[in-house]
PDB file of N, CA and C in Angstrom:
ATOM      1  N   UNK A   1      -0.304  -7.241 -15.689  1.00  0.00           N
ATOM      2  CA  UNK A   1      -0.335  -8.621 -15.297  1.00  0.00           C
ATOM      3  C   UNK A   1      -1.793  -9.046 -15.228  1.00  0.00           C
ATOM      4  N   UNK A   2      -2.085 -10.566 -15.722  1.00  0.00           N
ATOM      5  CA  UNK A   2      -3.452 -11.179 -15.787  1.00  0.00           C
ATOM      6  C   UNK A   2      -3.292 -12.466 -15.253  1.00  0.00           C
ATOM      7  N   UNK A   3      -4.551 -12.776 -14.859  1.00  0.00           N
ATOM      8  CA  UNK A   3      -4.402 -14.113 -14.894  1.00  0.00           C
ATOM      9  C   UNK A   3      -4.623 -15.350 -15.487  1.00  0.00           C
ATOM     10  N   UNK A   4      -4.655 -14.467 -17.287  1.00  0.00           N
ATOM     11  CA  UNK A   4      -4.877 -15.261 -18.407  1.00  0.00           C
ATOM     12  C   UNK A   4      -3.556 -16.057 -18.620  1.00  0.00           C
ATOM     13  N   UNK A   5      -3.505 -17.271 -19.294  1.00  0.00           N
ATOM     14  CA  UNK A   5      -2.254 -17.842 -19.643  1.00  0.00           C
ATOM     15  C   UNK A   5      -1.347 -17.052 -20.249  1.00  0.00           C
ATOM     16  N   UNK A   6      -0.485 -17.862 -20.321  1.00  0.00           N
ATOM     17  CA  UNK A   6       1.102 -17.140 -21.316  1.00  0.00           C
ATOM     18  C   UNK A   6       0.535 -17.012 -23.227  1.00  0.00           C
ATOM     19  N   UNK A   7       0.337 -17.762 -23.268  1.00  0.00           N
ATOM     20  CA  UNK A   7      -0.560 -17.797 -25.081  1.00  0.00           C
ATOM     21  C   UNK A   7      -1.779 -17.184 -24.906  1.00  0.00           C
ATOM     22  N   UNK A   8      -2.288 -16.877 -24.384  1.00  0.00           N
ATOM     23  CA  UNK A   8      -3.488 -15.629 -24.422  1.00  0.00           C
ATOM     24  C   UNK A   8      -3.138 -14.337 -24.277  1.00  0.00           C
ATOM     25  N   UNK A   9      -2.067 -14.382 -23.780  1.00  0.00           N
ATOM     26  CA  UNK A   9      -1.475 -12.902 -23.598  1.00  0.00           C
ATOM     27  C   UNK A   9      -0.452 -13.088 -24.459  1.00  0.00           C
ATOM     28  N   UNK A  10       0.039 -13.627 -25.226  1.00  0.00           N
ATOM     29  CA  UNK A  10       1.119 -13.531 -26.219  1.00  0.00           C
ATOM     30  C   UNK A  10       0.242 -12.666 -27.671  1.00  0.00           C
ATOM     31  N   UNK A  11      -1.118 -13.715 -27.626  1.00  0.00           N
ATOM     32  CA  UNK A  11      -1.966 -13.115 -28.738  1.00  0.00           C
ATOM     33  C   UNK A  11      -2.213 -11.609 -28.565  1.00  0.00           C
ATOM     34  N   UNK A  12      -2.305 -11.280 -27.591  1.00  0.00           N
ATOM     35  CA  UNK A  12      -3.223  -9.882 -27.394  1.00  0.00           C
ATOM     36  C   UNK A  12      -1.744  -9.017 -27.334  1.00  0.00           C
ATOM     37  N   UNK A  13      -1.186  -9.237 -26.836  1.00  0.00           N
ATOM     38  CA  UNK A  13       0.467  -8.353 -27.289  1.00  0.00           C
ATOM     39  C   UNK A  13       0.417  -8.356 -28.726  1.00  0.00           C
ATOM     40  N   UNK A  14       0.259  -9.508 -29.713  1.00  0.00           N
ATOM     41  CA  UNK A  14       0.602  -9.216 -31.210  1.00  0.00           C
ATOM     42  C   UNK A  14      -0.380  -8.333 -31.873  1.00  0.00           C
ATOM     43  N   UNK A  15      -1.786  -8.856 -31.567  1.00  0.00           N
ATOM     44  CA  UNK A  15      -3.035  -8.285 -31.775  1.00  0.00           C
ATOM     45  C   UNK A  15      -2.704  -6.552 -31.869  1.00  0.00           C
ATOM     46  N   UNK A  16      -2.171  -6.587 -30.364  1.00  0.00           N
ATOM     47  CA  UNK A  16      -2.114  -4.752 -30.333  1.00  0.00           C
ATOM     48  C   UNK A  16      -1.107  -4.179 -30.345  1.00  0.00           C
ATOM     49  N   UNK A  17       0.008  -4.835 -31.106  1.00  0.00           N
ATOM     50  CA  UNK A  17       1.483  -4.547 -31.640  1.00  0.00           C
ATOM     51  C   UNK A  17       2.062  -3.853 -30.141  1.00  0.00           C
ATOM     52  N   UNK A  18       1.974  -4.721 -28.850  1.00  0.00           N
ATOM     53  CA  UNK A  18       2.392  -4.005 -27.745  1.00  0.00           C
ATOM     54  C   UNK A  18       3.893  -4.126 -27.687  1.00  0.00           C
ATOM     55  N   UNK A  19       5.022  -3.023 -27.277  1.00  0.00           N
ATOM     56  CA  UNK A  19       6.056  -3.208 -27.354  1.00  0.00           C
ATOM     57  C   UNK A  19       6.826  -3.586 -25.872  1.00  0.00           C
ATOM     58  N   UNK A  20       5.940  -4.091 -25.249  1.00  0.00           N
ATOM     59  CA  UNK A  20       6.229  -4.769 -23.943  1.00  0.00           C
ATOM     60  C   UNK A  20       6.009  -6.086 -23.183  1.00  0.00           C
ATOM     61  N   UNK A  21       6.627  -6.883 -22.881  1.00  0.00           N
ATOM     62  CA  UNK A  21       6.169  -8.210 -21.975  1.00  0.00           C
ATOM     63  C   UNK A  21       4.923  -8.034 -21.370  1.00  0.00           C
ATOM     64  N   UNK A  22       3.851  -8.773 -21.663  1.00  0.00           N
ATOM     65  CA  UNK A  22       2.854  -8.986 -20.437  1.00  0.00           C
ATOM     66  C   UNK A  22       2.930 -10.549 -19.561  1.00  0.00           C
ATOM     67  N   UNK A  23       2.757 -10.011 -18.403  1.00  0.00           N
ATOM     68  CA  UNK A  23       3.209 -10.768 -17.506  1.00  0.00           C
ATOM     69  C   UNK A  23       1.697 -11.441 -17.159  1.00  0.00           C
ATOM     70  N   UNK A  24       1.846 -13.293 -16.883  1.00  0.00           N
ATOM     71  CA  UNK A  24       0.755 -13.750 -16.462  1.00  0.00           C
ATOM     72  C   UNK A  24       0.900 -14.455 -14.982  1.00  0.00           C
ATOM     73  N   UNK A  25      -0.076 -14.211 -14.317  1.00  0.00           N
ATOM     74  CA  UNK A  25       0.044 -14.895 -12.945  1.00  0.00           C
ATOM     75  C   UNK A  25      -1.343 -16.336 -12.986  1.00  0.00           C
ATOM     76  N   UNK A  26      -0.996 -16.944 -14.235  1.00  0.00           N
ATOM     77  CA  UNK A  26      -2.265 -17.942 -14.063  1.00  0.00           C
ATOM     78  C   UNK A  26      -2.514 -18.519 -12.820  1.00  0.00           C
ATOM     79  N   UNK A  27      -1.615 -18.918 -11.828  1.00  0.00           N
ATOM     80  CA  UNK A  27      -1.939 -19.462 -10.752  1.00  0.00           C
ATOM     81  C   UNK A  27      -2.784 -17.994  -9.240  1.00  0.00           C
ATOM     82  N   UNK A  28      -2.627 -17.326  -9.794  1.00  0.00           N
ATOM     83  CA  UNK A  28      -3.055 -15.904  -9.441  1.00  0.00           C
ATOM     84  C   UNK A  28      -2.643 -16.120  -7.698  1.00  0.00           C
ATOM     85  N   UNK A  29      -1.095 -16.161  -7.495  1.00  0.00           N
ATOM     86  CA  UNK A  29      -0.304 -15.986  -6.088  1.00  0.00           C
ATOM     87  C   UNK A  29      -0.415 -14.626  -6.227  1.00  0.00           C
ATOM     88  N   UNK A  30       0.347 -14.111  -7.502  1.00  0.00           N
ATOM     89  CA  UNK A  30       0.351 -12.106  -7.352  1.00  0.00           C
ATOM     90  C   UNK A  30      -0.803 -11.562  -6.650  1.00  0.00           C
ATOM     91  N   UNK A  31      -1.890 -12.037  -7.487  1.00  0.00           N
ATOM     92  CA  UNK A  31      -3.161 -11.363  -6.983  1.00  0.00           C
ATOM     93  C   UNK A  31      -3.311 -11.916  -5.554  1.00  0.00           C
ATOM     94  N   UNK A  32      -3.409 -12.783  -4.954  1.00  0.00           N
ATOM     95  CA  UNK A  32      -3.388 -13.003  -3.339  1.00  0.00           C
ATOM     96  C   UNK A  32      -2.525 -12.106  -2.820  1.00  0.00           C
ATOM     97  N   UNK A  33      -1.517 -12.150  -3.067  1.00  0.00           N
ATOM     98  CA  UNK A  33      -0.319 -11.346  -2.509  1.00  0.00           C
ATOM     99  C   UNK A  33      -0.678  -9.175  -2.803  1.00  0.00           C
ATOM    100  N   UNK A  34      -1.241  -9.221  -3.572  1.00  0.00           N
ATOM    101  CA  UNK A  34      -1.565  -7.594  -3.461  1.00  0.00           C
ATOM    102  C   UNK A  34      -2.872  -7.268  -3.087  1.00  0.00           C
ATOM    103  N   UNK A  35      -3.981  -8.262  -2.636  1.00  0.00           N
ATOM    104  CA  UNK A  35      -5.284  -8.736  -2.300  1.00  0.00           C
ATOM    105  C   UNK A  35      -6.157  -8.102  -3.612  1.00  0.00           C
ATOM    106  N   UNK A  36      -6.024  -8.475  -4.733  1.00  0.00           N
ATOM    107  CA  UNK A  36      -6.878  -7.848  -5.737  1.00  0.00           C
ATOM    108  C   UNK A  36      -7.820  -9.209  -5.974  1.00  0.00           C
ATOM    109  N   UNK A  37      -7.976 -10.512  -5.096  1.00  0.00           N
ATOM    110  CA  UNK A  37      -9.491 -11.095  -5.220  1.00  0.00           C
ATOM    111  C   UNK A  37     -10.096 -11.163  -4.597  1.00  0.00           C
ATOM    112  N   UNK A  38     -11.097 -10.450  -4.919  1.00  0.00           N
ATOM    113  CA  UNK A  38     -12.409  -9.767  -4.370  1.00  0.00           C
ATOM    114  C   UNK A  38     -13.929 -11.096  -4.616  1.00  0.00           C
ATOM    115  N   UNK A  39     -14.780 -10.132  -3.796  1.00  0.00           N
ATOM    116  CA  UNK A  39     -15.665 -11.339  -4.111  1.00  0.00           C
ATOM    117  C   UNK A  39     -17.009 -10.089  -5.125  1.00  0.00           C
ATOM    118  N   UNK A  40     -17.636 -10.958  -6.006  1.00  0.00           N
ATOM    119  CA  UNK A  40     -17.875 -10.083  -7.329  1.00  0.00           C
ATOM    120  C   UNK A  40     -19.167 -10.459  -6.940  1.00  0.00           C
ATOM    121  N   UNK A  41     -20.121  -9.621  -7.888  1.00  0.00           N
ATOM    122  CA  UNK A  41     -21.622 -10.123  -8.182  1.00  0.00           C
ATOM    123  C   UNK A  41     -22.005 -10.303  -9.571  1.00  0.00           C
ATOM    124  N   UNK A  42     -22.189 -11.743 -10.106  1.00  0.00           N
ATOM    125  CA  UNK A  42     -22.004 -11.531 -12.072  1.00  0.00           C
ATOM    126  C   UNK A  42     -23.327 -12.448 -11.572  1.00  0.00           C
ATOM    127  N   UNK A  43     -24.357 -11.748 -12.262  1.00  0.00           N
ATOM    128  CA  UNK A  43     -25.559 -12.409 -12.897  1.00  0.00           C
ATOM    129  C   UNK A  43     -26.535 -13.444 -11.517  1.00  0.00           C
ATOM    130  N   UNK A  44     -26.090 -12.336 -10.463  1.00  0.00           N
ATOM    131  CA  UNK A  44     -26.460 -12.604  -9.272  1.00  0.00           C
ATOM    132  C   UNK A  44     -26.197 -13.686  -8.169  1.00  0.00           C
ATOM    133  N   UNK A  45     -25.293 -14.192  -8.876  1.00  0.00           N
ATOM    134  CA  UNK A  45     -24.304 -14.940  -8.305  1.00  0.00           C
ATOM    135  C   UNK A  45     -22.876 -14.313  -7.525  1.00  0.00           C
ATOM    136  N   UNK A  46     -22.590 -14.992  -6.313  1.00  0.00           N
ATOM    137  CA  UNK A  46     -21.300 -14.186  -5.763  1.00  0.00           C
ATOM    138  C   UNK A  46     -20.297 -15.206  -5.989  1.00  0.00           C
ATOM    139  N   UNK A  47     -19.456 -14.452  -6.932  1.00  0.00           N
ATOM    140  CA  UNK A  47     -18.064 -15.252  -7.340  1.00  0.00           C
ATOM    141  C   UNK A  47     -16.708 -14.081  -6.667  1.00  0.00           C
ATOM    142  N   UNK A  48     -15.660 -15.134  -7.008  1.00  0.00           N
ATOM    143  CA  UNK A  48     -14.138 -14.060  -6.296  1.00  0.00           C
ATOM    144  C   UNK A  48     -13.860 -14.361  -7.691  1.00  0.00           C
ATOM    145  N   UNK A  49     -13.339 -12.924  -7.918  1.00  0.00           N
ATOM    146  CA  UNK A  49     -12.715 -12.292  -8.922  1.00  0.00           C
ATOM    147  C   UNK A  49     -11.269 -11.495  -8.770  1.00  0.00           C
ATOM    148  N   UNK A  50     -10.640 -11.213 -10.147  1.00  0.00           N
ATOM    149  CA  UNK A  50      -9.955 -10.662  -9.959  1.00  0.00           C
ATOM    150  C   UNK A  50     -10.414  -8.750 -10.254  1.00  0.00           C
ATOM    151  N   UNK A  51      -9.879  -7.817  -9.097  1.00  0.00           N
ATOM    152  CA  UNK A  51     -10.602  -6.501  -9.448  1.00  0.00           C
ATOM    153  C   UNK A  51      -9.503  -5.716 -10.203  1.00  0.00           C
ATOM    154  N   UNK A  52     -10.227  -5.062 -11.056  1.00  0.00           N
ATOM    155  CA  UNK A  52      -8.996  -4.342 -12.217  1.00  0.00           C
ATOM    156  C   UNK A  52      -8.353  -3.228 -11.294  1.00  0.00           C
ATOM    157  N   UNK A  53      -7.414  -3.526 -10.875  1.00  0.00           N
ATOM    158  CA  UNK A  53      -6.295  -1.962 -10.211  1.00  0.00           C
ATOM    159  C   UNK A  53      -4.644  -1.832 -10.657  1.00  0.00           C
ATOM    160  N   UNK A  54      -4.892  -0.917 -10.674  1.00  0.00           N
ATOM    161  CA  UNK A  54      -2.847  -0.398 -10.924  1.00  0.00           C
ATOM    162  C   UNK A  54      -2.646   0.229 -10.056  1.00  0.00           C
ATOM    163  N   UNK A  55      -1.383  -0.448  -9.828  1.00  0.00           N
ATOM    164  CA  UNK A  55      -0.503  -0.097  -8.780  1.00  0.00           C
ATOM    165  C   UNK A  55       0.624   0.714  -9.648  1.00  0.00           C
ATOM    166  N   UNK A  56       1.517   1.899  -8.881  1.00  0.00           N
ATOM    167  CA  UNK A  56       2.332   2.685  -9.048  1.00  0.00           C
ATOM    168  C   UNK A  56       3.437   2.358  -8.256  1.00  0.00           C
ATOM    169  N   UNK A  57       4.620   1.543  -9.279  1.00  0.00           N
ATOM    170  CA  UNK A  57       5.309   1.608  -8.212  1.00  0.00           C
ATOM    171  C   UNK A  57       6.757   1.863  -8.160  1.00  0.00           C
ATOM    172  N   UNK A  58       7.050   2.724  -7.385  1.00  0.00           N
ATOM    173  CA  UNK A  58       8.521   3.010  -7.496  1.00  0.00           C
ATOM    174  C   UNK A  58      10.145   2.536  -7.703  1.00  0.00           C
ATOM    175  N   UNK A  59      10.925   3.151  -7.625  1.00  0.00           N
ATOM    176  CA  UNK A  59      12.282   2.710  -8.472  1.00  0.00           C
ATOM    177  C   UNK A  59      12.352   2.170  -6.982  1.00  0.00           C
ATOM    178  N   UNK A  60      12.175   2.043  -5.563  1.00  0.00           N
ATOM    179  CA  UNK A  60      13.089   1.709  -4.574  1.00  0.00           C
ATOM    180  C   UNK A  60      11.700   0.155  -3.866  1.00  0.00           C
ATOM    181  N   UNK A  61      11.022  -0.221  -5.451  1.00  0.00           N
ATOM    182  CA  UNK A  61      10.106  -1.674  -5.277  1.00  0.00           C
ATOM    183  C   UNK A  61       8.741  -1.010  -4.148  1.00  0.00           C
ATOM    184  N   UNK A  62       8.507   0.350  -3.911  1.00  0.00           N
ATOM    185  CA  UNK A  62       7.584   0.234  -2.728  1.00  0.00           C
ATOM    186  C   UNK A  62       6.447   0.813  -3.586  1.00  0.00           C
ATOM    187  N   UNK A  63       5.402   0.507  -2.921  1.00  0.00           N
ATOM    188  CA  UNK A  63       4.078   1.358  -3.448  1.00  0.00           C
ATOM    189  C   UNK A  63       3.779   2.638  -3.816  1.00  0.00           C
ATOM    190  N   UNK A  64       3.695   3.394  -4.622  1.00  0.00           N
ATOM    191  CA  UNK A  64       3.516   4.692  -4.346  1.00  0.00           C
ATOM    192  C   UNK A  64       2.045   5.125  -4.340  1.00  0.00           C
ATOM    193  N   UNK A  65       1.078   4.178  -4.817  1.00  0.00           N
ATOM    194  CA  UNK A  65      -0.376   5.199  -5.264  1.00  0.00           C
ATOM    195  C   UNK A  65      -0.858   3.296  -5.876  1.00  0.00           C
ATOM    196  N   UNK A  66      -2.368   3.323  -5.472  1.00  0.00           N
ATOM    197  CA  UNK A  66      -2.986   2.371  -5.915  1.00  0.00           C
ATOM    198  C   UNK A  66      -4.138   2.875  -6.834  1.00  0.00           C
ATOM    199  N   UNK A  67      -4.603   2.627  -7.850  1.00  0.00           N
ATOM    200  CA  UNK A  67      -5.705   3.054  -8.621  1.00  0.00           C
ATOM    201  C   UNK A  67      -6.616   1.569  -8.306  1.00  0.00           C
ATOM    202  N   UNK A  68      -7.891   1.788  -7.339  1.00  0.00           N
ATOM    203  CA  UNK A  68      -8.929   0.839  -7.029  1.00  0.00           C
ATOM    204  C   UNK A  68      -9.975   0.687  -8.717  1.00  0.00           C
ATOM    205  N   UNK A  69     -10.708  -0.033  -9.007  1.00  0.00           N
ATOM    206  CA  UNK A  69     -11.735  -0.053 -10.081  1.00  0.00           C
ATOM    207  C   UNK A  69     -11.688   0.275 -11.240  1.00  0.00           C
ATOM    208  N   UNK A  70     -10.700   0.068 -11.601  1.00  0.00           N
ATOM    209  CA  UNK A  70      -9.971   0.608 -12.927  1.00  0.00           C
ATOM    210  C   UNK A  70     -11.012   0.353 -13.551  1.00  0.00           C
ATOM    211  N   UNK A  71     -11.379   1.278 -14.842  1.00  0.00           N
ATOM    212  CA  UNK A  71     -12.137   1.425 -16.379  1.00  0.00           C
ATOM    213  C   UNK A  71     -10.889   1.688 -16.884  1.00  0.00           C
ATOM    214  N   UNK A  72     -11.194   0.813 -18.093  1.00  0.00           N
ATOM    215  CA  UNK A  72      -9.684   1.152 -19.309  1.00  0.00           C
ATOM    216  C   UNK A  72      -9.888   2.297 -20.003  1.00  0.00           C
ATOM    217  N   UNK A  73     -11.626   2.765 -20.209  1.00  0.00           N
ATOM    218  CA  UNK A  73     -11.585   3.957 -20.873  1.00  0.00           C
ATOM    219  C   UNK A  73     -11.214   5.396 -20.631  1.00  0.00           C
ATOM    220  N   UNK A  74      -9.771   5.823 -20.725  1.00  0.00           N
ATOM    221  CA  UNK A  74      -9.266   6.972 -19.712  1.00  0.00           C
ATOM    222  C   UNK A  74      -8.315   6.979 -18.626  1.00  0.00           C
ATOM    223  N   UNK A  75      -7.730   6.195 -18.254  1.00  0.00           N
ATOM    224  CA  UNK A  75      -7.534   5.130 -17.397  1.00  0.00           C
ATOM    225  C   UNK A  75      -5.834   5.287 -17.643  1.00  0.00           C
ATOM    226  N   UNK A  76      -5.681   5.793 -18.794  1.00  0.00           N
ATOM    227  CA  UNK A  76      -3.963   5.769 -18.850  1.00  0.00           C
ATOM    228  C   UNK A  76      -3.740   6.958 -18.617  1.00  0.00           C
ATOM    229  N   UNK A  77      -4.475   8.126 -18.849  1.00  0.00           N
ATOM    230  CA  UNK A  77      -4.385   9.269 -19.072  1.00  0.00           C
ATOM    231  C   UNK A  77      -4.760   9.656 -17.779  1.00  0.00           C
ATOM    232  N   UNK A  78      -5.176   9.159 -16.925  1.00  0.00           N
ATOM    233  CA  UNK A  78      -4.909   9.523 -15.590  1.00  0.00           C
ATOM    234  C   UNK A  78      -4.045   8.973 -14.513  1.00  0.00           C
ATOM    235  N   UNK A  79      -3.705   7.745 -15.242  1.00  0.00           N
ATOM    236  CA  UNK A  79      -2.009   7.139 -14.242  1.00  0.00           C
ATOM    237  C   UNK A  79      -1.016   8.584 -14.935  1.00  0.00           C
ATOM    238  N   UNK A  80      -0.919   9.153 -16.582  1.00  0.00           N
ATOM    239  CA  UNK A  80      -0.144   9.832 -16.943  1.00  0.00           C
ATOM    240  C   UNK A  80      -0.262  10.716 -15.973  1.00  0.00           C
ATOM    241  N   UNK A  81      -1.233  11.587 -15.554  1.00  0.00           N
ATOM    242  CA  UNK A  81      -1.956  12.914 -14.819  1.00  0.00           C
ATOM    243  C   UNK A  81      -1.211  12.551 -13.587  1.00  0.00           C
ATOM    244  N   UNK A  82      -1.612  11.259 -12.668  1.00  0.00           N
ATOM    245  CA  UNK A  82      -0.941  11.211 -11.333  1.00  0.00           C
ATOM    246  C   UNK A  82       0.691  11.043 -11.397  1.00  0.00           C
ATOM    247  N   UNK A  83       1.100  10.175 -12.503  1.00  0.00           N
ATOM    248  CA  UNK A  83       2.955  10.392 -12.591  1.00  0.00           C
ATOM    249  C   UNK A  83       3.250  12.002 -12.733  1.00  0.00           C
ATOM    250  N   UNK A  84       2.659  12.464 -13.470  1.00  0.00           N
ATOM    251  CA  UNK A  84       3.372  14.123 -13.762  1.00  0.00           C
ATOM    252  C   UNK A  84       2.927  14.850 -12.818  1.00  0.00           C
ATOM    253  N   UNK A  85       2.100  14.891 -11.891  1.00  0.00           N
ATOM    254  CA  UNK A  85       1.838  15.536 -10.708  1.00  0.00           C
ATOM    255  C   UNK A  85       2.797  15.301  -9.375  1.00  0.00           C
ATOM    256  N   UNK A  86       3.609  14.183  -9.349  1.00  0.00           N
ATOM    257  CA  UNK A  86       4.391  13.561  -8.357  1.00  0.00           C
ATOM    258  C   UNK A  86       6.249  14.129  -9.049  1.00  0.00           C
ATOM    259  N   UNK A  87       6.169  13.862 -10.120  1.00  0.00           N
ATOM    260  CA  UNK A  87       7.185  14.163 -10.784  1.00  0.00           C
ATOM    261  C   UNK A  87       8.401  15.361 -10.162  1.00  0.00           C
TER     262      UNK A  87
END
């Protein structure tokens, strides 16, 4: 989930032949609601942002494991690492 529009994320699903819905929260309630806006430092300015994290979450809707500061590089391969360790 982003808080890019519905047609910005439609492109980047085709772009990367994704075989799944991406979900947009343009009005970014989700992100209030899981507190992922933060307040940032870009170019020495303090802006609120949204902070990259995945959440893990279980078949019974509850949290299981939050990943804070996500880097995409590697980044799947260690949500894989923490699912098969819980497994």
């Amino acid at each position: 989930m982003s808080a890019d529009p519905p047609q910005a994320q439609k492109k980047f699903q085709e772009k990367y032949s994704l075989p799944f819905t991406l979900l947009s929260d343009a009005d970014r309630k989700v992100c209030e609601a899981f507190g992922v806006i933060k307040e940032k430092n870009m170019y020495g300015k303090k802006v609120k942002g949204i902070a990259r994290t995945t959440f893990v979450i279980g078949p019974d809707g509850k949290i299981k494991h939050v990943f804070n500061n996500v880097k995409a590089d590697g980044h799947a391969a260690e949500v894989l690492e923490y699912l098969k360790s819980v497994a």
